[in-house]
PDB file of N, CA and C in Angstrom:
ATOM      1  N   UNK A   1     157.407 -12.940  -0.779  1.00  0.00           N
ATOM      2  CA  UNK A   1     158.793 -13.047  -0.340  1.00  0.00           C
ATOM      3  C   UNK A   1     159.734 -13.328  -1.507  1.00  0.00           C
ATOM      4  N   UNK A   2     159.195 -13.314  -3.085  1.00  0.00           N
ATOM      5  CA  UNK A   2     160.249 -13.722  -3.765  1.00  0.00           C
ATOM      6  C   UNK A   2     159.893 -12.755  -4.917  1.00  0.00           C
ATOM      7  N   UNK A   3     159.300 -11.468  -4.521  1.00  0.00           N
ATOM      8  CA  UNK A   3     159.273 -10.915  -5.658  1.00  0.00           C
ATOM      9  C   UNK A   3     160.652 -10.261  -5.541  1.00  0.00           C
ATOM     10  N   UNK A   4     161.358  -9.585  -6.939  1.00  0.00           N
ATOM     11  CA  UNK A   4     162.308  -9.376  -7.085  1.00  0.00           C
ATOM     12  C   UNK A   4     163.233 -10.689  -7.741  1.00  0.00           C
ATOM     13  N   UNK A   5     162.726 -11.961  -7.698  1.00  0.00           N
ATOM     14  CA  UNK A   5     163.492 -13.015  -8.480  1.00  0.00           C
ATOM     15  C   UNK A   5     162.420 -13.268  -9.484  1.00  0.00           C
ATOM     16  N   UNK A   6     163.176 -13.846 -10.295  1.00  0.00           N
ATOM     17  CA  UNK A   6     162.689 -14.908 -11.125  1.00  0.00           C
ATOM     18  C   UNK A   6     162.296 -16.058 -10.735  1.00  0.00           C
ATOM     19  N   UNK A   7     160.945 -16.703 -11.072  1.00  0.00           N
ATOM     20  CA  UNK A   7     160.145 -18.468 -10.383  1.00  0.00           C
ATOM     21  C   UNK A   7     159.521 -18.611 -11.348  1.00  0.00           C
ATOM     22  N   UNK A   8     160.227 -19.902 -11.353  1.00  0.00           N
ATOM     23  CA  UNK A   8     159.595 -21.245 -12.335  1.00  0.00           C
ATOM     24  C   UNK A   8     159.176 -21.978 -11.755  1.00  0.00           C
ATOM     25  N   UNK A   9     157.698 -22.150 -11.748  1.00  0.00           N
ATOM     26  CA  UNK A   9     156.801 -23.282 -11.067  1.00  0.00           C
ATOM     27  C   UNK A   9     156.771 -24.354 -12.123  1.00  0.00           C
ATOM     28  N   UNK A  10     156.548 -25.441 -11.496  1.00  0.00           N
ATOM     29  CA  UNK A  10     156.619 -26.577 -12.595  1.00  0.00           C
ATOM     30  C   UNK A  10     155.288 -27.937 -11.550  1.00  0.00           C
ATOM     31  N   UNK A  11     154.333 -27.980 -12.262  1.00  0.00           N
ATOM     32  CA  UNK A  11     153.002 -28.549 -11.859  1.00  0.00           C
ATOM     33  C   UNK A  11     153.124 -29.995 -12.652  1.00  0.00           C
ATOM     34  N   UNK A  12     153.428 -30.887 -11.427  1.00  0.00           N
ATOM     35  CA  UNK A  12     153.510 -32.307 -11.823  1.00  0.00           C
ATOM     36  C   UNK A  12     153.052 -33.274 -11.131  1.00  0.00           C
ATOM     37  N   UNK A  13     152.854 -34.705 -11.543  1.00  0.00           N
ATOM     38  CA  UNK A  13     152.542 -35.989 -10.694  1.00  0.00           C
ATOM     39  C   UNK A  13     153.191 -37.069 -10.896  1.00  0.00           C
ATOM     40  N   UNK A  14     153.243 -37.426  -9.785  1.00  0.00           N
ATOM     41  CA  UNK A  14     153.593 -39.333 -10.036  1.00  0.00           C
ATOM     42  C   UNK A  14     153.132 -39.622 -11.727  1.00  0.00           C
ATOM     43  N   UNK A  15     151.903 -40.028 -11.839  1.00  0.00           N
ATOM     44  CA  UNK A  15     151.489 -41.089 -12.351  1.00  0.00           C
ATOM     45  C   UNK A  15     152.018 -39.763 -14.002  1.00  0.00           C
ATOM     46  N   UNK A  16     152.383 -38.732 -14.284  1.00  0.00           N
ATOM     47  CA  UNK A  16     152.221 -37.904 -15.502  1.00  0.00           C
ATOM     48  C   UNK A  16     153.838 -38.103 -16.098  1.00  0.00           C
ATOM     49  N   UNK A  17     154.010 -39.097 -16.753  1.00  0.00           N
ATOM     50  CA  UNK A  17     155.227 -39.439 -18.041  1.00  0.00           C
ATOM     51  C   UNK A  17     155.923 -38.364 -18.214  1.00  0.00           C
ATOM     52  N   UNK A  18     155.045 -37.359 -18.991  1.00  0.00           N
ATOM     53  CA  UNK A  18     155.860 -36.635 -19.704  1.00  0.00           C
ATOM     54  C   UNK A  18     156.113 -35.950 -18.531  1.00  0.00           C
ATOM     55  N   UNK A  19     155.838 -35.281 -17.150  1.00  0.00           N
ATOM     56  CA  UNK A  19     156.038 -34.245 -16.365  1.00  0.00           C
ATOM     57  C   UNK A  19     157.531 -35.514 -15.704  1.00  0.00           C
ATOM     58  N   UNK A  20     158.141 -36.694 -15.269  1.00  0.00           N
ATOM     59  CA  UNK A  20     158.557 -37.539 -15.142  1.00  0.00           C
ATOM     60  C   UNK A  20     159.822 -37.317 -16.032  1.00  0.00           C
ATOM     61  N   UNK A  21     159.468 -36.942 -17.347  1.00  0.00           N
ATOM     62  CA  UNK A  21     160.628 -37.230 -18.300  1.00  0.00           C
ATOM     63  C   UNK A  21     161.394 -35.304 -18.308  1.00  0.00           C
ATOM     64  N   UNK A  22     160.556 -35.006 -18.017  1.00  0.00           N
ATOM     65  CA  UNK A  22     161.215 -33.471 -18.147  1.00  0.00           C
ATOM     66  C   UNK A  22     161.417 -32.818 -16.992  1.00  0.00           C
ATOM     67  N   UNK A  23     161.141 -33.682 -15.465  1.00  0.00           N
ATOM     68  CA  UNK A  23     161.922 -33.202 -14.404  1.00  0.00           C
ATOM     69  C   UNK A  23     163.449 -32.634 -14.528  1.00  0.00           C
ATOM     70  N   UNK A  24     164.337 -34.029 -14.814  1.00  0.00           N
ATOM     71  CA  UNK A  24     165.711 -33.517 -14.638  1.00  0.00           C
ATOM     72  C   UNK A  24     166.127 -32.086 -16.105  1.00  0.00           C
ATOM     73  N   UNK A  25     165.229 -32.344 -16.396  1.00  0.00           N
ATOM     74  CA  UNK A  25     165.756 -30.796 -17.537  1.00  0.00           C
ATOM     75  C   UNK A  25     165.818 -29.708 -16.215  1.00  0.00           C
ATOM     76  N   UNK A  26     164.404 -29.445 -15.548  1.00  0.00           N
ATOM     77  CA  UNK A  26     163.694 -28.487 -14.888  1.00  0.00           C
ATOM     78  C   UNK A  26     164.898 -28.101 -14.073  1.00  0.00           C
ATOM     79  N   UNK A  27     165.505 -29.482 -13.403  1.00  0.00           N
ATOM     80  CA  UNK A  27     166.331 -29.434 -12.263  1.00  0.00           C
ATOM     81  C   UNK A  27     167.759 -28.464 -12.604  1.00  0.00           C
ATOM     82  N   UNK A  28     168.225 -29.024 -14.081  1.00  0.00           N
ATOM     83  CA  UNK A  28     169.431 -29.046 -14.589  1.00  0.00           C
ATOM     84  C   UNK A  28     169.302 -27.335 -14.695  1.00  0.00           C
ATOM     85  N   UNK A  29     168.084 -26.893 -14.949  1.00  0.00           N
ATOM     86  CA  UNK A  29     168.090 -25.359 -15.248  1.00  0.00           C
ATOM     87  C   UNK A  29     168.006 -24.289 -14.175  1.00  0.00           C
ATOM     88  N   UNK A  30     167.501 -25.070 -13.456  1.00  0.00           N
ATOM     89  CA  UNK A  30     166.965 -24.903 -11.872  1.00  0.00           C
ATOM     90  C   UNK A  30     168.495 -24.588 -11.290  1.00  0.00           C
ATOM     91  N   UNK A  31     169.544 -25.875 -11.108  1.00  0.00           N
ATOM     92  CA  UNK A  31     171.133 -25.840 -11.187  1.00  0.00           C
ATOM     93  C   UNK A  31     171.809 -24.457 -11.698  1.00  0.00           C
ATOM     94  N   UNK A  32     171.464 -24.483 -12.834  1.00  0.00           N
ATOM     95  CA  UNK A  32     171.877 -23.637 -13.650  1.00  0.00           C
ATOM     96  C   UNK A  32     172.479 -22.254 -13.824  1.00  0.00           C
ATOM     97  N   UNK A  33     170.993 -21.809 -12.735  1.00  0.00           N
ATOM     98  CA  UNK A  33     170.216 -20.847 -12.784  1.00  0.00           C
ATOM     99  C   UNK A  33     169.775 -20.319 -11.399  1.00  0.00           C
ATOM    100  N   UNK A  34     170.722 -20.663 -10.138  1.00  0.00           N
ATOM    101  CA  UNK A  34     170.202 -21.112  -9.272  1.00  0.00           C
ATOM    102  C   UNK A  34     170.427 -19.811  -8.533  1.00  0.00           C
ATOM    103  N   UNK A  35     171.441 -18.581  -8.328  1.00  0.00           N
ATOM    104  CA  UNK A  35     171.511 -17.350  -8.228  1.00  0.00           C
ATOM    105  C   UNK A  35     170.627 -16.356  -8.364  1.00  0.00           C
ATOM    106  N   UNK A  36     170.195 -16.931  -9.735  1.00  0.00           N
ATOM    107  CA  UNK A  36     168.673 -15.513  -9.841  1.00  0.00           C
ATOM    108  C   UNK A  36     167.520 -16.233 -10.413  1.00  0.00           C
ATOM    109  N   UNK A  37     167.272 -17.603 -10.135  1.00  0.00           N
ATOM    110  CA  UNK A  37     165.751 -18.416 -10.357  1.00  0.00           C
ATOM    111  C   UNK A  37     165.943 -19.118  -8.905  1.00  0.00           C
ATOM    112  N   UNK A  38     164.392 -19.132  -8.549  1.00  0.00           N
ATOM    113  CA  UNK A  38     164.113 -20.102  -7.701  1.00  0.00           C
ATOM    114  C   UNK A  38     162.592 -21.062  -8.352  1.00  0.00           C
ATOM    115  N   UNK A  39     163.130 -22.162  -8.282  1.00  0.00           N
ATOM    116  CA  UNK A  39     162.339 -23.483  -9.016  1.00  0.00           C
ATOM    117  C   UNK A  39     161.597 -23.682  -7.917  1.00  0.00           C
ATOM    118  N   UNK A  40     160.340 -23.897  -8.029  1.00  0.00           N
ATOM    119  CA  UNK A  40     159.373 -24.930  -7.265  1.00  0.00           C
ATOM    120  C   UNK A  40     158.228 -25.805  -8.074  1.00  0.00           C
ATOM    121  N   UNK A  41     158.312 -27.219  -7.676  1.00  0.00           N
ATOM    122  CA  UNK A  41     157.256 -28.073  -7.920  1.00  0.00           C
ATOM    123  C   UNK A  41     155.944 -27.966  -6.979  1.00  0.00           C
ATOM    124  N   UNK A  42     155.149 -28.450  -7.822  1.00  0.00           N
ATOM    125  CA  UNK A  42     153.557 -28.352  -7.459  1.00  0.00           C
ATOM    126  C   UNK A  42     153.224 -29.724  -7.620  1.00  0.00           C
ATOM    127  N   UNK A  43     152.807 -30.674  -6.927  1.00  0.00           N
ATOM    128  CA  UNK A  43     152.921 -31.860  -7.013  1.00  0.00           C
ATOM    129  C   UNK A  43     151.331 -32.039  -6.602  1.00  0.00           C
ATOM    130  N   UNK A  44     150.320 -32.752  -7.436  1.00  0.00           N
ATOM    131  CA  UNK A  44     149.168 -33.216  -7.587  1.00  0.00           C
ATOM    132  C   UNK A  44     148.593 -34.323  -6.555  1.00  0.00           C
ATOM    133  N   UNK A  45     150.081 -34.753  -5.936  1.00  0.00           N
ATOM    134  CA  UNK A  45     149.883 -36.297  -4.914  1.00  0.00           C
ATOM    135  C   UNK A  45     150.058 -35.183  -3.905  1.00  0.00           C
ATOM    136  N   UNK A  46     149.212 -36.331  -2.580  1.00  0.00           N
ATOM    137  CA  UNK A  46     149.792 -36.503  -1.761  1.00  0.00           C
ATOM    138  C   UNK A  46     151.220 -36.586  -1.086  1.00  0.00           C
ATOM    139  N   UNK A  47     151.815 -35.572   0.035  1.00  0.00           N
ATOM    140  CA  UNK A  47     152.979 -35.113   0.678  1.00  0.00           C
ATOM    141  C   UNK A  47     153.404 -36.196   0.564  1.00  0.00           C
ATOM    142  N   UNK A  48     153.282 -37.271   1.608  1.00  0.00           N
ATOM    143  CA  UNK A  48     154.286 -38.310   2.053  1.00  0.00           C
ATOM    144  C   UNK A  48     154.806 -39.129   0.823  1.00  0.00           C
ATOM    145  N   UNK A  49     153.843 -39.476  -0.595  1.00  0.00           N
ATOM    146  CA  UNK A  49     154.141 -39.810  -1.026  1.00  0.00           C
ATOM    147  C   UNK A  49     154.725 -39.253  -2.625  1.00  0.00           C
ATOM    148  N   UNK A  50     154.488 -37.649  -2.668  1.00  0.00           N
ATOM    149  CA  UNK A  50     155.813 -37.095  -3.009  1.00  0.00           C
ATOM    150  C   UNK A  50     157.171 -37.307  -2.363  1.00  0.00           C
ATOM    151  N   UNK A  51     157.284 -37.098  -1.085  1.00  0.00           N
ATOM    152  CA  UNK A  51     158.460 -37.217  -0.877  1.00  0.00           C
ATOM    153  C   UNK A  51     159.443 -38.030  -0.716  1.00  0.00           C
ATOM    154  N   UNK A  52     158.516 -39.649  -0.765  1.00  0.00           N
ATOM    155  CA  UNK A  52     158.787 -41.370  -1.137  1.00  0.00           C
ATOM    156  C   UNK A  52     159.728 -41.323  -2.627  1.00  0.00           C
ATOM    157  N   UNK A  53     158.424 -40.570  -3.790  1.00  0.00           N
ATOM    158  CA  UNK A  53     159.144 -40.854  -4.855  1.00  0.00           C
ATOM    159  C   UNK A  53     160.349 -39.903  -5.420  1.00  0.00           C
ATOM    160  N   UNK A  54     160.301 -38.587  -4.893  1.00  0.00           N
ATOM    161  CA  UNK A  54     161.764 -38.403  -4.897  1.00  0.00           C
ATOM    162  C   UNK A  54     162.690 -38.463  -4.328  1.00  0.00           C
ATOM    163  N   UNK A  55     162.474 -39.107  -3.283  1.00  0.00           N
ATOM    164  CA  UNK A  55     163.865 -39.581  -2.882  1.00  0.00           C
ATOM    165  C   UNK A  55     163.916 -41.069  -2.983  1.00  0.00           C
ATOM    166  N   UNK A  56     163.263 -41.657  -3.687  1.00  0.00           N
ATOM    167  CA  UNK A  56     163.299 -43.289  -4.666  1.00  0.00           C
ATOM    168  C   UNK A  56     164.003 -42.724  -5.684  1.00  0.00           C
ATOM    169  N   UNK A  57     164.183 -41.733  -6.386  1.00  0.00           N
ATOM    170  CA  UNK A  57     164.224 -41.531  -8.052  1.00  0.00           C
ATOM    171  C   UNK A  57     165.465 -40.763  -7.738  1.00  0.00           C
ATOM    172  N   UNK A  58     165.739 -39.787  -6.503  1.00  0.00           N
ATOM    173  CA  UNK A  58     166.932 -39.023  -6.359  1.00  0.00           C
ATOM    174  C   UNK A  58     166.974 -37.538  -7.102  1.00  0.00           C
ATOM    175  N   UNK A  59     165.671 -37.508  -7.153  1.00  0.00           N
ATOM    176  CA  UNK A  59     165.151 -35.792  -7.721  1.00  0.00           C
ATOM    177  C   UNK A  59     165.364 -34.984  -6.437  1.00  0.00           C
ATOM    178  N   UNK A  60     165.524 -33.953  -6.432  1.00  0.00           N
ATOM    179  CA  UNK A  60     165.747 -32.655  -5.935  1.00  0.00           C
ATOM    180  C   UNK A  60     164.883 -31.005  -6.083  1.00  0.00           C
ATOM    181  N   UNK A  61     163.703 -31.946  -6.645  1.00  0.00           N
ATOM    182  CA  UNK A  61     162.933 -30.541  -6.819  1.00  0.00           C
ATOM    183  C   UNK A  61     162.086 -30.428  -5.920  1.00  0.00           C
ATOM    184  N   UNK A  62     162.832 -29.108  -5.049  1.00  0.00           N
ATOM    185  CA  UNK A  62     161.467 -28.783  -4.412  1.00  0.00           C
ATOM    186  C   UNK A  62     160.256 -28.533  -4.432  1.00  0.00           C
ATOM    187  N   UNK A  63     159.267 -29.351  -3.825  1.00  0.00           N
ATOM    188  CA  UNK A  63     158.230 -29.904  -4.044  1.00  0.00           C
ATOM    189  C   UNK A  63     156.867 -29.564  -3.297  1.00  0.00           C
ATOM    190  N   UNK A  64     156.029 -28.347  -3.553  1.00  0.00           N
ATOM    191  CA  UNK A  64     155.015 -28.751  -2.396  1.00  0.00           C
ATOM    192  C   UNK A  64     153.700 -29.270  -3.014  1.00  0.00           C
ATOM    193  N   UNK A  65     152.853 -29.728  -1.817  1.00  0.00           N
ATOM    194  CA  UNK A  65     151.676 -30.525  -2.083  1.00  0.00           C
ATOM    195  C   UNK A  65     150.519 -29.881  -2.651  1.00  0.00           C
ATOM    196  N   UNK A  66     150.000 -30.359  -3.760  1.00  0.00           N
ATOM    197  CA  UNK A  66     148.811 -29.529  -4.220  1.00  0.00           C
ATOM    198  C   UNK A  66     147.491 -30.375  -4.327  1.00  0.00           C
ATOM    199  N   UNK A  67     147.546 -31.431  -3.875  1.00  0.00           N
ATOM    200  CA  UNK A  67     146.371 -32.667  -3.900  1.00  0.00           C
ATOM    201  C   UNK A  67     145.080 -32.019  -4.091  1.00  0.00           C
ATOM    202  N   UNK A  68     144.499 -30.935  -3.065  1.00  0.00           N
ATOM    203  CA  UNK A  68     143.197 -29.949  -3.250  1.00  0.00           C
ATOM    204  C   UNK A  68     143.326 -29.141  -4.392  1.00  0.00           C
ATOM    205  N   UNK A  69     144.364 -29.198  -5.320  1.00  0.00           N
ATOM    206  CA  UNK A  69     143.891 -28.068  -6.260  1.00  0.00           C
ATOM    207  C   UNK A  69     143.917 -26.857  -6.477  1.00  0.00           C
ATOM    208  N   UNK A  70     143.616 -26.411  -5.034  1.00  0.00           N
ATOM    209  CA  UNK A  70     144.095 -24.706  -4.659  1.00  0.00           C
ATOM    210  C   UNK A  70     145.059 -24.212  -5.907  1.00  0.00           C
ATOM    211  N   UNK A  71     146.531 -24.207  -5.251  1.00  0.00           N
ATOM    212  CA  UNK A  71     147.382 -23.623  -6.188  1.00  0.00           C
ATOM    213  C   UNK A  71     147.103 -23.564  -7.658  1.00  0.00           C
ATOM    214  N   UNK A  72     146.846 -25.051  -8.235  1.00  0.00           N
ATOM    215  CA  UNK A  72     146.874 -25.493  -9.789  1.00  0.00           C
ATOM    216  C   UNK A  72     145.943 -24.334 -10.125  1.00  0.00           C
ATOM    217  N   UNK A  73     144.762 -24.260  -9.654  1.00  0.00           N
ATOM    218  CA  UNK A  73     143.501 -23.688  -9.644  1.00  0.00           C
ATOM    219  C   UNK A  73     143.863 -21.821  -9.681  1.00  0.00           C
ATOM    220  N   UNK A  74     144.845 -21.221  -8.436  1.00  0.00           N
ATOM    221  CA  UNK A  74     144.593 -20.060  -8.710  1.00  0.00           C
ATOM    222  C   UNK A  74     145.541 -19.698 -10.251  1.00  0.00           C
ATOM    223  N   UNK A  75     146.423 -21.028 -10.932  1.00  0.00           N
ATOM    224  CA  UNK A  75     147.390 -20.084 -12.152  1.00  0.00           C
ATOM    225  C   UNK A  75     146.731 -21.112 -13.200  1.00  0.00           C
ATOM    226  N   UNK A  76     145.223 -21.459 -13.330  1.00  0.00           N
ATOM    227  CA  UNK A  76     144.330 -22.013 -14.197  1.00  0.00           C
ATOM    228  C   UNK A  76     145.491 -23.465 -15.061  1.00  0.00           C
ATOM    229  N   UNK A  77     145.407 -23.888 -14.081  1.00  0.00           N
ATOM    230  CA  UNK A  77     146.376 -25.241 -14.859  1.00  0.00           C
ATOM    231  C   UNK A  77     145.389 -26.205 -15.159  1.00  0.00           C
ATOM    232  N   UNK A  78     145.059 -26.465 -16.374  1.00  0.00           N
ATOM    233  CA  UNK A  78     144.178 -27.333 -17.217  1.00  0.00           C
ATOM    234  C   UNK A  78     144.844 -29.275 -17.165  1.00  0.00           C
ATOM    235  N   UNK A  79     146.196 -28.800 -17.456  1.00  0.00           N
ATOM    236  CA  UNK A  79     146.631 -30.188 -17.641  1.00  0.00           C
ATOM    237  C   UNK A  79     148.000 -30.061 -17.132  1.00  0.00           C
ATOM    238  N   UNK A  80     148.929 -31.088 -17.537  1.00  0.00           N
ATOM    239  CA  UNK A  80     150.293 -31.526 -16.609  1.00  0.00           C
ATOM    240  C   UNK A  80     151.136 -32.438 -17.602  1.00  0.00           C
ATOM    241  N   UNK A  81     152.402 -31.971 -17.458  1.00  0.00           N
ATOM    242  CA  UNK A  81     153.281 -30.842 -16.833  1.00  0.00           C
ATOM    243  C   UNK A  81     152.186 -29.462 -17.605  1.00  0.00           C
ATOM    244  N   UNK A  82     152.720 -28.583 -16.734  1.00  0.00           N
ATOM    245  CA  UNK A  82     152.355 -27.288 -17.085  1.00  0.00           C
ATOM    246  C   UNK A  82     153.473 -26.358 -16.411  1.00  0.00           C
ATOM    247  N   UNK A  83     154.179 -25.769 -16.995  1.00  0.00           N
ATOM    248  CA  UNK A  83     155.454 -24.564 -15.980  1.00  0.00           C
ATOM    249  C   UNK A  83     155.151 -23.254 -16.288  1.00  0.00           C
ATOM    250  N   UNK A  84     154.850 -22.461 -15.202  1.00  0.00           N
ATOM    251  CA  UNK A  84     154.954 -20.889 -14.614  1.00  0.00           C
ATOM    252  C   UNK A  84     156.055 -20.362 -14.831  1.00  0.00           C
ATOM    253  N   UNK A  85     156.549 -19.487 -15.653  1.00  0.00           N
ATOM    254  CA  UNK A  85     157.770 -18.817 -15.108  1.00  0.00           C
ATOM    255  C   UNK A  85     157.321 -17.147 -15.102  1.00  0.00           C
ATOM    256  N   UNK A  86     157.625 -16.585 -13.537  1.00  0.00           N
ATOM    257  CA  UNK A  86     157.215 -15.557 -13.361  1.00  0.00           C
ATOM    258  C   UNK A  86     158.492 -14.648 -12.916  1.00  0.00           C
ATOM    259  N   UNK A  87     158.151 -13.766 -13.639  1.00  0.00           N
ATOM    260  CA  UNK A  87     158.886 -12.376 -13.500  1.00  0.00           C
ATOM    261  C   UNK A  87     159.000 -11.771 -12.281  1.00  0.00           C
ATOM    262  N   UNK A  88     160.660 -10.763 -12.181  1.00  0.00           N
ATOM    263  CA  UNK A  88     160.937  -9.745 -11.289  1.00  0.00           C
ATOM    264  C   UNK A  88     160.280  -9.345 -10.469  1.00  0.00           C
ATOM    265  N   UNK A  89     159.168  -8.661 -11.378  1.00  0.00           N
ATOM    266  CA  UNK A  89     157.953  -7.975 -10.732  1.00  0.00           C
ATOM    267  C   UNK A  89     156.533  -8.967 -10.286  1.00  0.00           C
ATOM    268  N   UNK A  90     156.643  -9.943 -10.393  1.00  0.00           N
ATOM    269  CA  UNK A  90     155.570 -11.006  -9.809  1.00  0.00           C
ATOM    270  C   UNK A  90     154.521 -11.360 -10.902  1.00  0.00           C
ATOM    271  N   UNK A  91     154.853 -10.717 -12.172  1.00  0.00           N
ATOM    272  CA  UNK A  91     154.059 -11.353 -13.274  1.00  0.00           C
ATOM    273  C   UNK A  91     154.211 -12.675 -13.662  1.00  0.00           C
ATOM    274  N   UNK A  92     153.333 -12.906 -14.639  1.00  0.00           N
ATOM    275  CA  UNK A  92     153.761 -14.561 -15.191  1.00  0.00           C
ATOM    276  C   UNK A  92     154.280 -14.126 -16.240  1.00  0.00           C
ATOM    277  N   UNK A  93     155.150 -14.246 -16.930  1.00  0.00           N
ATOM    278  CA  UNK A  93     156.143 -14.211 -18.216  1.00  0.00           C
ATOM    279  C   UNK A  93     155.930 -15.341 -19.177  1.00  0.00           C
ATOM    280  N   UNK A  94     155.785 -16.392 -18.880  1.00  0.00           N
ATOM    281  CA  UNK A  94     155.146 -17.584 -19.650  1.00  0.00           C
ATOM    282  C   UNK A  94     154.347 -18.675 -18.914  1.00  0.00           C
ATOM    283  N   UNK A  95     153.918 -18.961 -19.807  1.00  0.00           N
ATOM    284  CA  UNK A  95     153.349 -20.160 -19.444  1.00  0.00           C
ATOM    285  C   UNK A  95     152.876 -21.318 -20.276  1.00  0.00           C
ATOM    286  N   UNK A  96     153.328 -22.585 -20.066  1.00  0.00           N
ATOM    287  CA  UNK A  96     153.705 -24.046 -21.292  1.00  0.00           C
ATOM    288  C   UNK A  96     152.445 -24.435 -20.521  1.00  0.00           C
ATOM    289  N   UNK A  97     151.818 -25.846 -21.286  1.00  0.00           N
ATOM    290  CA  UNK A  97     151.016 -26.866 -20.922  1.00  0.00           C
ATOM    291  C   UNK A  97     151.580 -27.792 -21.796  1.00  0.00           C
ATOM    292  N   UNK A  98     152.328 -29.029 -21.174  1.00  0.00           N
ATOM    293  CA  UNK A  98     152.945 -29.657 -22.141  1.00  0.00           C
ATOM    294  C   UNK A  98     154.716 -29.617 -21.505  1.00  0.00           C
ATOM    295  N   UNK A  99     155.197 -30.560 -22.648  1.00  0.00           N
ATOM    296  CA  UNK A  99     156.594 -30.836 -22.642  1.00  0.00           C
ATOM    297  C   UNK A  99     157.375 -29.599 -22.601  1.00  0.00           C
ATOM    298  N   UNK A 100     158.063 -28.572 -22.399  1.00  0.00           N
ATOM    299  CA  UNK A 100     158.831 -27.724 -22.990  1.00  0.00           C
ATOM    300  C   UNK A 100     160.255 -27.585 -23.355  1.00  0.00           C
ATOM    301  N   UNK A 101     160.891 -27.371 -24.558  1.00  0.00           N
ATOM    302  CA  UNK A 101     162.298 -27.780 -24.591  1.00  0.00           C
ATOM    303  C   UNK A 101     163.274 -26.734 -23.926  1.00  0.00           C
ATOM    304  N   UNK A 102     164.063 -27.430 -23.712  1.00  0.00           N
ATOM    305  CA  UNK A 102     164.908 -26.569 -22.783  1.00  0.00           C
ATOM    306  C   UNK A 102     165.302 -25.056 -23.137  1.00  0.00           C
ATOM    307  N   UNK A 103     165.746 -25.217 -24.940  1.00  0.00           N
ATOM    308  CA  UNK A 103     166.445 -24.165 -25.543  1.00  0.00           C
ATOM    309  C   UNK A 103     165.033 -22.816 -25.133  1.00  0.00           C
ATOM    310  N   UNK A 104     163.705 -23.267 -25.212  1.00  0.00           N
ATOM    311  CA  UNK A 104     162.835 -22.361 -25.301  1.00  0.00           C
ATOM    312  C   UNK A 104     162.895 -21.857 -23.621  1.00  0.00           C
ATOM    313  N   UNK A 105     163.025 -22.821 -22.813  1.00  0.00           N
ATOM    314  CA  UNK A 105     163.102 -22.635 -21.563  1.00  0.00           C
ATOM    315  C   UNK A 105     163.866 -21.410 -20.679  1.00  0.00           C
ATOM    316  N   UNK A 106     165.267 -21.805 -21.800  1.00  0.00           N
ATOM    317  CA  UNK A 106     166.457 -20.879 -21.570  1.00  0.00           C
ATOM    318  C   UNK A 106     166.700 -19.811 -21.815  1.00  0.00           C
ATOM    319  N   UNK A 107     165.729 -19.876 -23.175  1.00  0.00           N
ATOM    320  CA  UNK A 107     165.292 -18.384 -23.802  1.00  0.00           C
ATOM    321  C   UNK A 107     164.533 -17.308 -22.606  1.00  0.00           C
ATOM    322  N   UNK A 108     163.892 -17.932 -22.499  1.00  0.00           N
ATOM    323  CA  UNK A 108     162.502 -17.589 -21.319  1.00  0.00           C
ATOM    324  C   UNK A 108     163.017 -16.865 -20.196  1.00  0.00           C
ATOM    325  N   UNK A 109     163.575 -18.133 -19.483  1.00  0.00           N
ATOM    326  CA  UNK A 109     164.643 -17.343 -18.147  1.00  0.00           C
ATOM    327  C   UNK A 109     165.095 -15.747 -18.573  1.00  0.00           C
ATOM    328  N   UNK A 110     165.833 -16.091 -19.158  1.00  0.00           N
ATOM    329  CA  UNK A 110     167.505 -15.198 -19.686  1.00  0.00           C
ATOM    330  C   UNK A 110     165.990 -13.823 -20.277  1.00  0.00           C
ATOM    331  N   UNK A 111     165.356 -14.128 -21.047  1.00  0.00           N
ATOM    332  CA  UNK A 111     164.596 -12.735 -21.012  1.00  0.00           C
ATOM    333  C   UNK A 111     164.181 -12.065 -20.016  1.00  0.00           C
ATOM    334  N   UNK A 112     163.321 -12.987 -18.828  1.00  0.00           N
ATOM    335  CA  UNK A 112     162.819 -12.510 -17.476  1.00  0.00           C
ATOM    336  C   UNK A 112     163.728 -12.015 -16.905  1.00  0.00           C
ATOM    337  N   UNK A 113     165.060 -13.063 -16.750  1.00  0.00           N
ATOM    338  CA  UNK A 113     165.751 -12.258 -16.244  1.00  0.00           C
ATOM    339  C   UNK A 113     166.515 -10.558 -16.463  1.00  0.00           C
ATOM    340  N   UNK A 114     166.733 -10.146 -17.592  1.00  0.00           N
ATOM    341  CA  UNK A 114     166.614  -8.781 -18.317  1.00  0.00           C
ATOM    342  C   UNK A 114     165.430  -7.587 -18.107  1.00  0.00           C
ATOM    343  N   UNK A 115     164.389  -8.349 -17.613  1.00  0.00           N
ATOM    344  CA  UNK A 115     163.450  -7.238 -17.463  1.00  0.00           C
ATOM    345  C   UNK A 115     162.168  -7.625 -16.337  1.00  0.00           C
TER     346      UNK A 115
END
């Protein structure tokens, strides 16, 4: 249902710092970008208590539950944060393990989005 856009998955947890510290980038680009990207989180916890801590913290990323692994598992996510950003055509266009800075982020989009 979302081929034809641009998606940035972004694979995070409670207890993961750095995925914590580089939410509101995700969001801000997510904002940004919000016409021709659609952002989704992949969240490692448990539902109820994803949805405790962002709306404790006042995040806005949509969020679904990946506790079993499934998802992480079918786009081989080793570690966390880790972000998907997939292409027009339903490819993956990149893919980080780790912090990523925005400028590279922005780069990223703005290419997918072109092709």
């Amino acid at each position: 249902s979302m081929r034809g856009k641009v998606v940035l998955v972004d694979f995070w947890s409670i207890s993961c710092g750095p995925c914590i510290r580089e939410m509101p980038m995700i969001e801000s680009v997510g904002e940004a970008h919000k016409a021709e990207l659609i952002v989704w989180g992949v969240s490692f916890d448990q539902p109820d208590r994803d949805k405790k801590w962002l709306l404790q913290h006042q995040r806005a990323l949509a969020t679904l539950s990946d506790a079993d692994f499934v998802v992480s598992d079918l786009y081989k996510v080793q570690g966390i944060p880790a972000l998907v950003l997939i292409g027009m055509d339903g490819k993956i266009k990149n893919y980080w393990e780790g912090e990523v800075s925005k400028p590279d982020l922005e780069a990223a989009i703005q290419h997918a989005l072109q092709h």
